[in-house]
Protein backbone atom coordinates (compact mmCIF):
# COMPACT_ATOMS: atom_id res chain seq x y z
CA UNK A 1 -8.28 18.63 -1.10
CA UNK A 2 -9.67 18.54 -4.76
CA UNK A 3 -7.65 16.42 -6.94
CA UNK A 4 -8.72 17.43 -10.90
CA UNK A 5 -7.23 14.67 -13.19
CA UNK A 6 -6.83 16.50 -16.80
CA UNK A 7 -7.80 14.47 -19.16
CA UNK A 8 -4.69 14.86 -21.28
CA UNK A 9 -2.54 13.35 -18.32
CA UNK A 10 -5.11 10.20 -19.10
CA UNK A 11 -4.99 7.55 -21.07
CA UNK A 12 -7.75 5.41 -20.86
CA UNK A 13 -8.00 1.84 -22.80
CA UNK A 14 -11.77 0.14 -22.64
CA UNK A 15 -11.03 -3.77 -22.75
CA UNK A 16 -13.17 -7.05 -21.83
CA UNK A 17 -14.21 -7.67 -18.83
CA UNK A 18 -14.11 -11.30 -16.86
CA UNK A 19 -16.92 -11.69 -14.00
CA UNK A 20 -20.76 -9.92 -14.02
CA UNK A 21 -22.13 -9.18 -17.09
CA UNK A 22 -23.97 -12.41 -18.68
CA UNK A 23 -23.63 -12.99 -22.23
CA UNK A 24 -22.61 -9.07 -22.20
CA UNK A 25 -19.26 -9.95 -21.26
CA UNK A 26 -17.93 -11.28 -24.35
CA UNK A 27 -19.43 -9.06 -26.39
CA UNK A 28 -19.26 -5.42 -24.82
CA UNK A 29 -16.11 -3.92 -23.35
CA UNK A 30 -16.53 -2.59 -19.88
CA UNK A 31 -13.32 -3.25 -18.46
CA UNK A 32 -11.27 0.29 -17.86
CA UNK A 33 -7.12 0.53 -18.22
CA UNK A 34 -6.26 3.76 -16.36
CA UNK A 35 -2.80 4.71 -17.52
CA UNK A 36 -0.79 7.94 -16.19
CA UNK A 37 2.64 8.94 -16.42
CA UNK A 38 3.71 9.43 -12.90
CA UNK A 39 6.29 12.48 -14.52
CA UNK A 40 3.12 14.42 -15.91
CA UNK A 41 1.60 14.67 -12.27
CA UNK A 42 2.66 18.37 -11.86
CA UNK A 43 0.57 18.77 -8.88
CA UNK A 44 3.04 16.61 -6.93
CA UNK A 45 7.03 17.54 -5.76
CA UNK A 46 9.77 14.80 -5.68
CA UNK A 47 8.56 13.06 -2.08
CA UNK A 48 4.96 13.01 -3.11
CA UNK A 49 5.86 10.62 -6.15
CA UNK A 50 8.45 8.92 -4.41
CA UNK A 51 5.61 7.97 -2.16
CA UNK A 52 2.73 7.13 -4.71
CA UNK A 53 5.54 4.74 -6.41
CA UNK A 54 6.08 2.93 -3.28
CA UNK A 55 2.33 3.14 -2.50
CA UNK A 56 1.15 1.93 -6.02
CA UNK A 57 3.39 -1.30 -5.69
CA UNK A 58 2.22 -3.73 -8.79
CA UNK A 59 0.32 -0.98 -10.50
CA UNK A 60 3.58 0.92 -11.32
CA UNK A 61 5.23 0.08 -14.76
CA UNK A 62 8.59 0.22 -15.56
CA UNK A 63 7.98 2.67 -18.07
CA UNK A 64 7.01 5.48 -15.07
CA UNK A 65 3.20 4.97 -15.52
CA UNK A 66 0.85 3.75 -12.57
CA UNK A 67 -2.16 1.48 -14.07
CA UNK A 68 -5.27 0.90 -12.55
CA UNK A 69 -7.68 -1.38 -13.90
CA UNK A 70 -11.23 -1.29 -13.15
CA UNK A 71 -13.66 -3.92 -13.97
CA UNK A 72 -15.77 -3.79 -10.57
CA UNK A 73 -19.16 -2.96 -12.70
CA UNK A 74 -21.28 -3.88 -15.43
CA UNK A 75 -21.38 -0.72 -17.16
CA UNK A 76 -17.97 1.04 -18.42
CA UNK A 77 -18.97 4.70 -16.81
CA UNK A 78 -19.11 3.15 -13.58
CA UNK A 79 -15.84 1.57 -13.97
CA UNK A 80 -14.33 4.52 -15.86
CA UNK A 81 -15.54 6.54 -12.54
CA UNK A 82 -13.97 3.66 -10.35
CA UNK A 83 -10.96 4.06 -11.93
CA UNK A 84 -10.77 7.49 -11.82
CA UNK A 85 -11.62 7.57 -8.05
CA UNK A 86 -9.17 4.77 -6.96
CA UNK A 87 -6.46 6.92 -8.72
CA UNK A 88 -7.64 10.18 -6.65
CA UNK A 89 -7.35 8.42 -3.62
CA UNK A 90 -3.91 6.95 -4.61
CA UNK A 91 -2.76 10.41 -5.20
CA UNK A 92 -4.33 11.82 -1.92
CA UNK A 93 -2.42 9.53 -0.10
CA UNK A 94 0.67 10.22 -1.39
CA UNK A 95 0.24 13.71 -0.57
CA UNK A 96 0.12 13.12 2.97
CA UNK A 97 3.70 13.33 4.65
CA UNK A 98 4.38 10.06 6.84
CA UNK A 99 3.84 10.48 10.57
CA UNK A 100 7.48 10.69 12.24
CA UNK A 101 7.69 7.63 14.27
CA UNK A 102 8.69 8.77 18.18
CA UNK A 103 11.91 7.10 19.86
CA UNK A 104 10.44 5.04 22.67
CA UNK A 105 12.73 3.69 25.35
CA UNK A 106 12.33 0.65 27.90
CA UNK A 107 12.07 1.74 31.42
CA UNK A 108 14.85 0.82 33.45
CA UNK A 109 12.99 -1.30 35.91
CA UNK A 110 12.37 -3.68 32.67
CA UNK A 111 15.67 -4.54 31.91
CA UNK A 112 15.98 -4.90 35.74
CA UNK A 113 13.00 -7.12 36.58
CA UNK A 114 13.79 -9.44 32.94
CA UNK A 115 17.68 -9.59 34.27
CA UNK A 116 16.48 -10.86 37.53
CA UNK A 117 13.88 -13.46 36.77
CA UNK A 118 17.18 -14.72 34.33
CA UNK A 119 18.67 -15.06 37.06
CA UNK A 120 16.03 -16.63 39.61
CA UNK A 121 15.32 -19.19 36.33
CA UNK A 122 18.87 -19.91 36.16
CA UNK A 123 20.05 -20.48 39.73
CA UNK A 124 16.64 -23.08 39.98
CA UNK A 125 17.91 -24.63 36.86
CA UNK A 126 21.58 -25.22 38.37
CA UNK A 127 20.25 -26.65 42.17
CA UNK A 128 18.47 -29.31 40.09
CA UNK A 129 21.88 -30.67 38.93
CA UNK A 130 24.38 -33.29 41.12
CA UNK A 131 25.31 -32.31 44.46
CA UNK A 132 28.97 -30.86 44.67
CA UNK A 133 31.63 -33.48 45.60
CA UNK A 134 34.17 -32.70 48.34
């Protein structure tokens, strides 16, 4: 499924960047602040943001906006594109209902066989104690 991220919905904030980059990083700023309301997401219903505010964890603000920050390259396309993508993929998964979890039972034989060695483990356990006195 295509995802198309208006621009409007987008707020993007270009800021210094810590790690590759040379004398470039202190002077350039490559860094990318994705910000997006998680309300202006019309392509989503209720469970699909329920979900992408569990799934964003950290990333989600208190004021209702999910931040990503991207600072993976040396150039601020790539990390605007980064950003962008890591969002997309954040959304996608959201989208996607969780798999209902099946009810598994234990056979009866199980609970039979762990009963039993109980009870083999116990009755050994009790013969190693004093002989009854008559």
């Amino acid at each position: 499924m295509k995802i198309d991220l208006d621009d409007i919905e987008l707020k993007e904030r270009f800021v210094l960047s810590a790690g590759p980059g040379g004398q470039n990083v202190n002077k350039v700023a490559t860094a990318v602040e994705l910000r997006v309301r998680l309300e202006s997401l019309a392509m989503l219903d209720e469970d699909a943001k329920t979900r992408l505010k569990r799934i964003s964890g950290k990333r989600f603000t208190r004021d209702g906006d999910i931040v990503i920050v991207a600072r993976r390259y040396r150039s601020q396309e790539r990390n605007r594109q980064d950003a962008r993508d890591r969002l997309r993929r954040l959304i996608e998964q959201s989208m996607q209902p969780p798999k209902r979890r099946k009810k598994t039972r234990k056979p009866a034989r199980a609970n039979k066989q762990r009963l039993e060695s109980k009870r083999r483990r116990g009755e050994q356990k009790r013969l190693r104690g004093r002989p009854p006195t008559d």
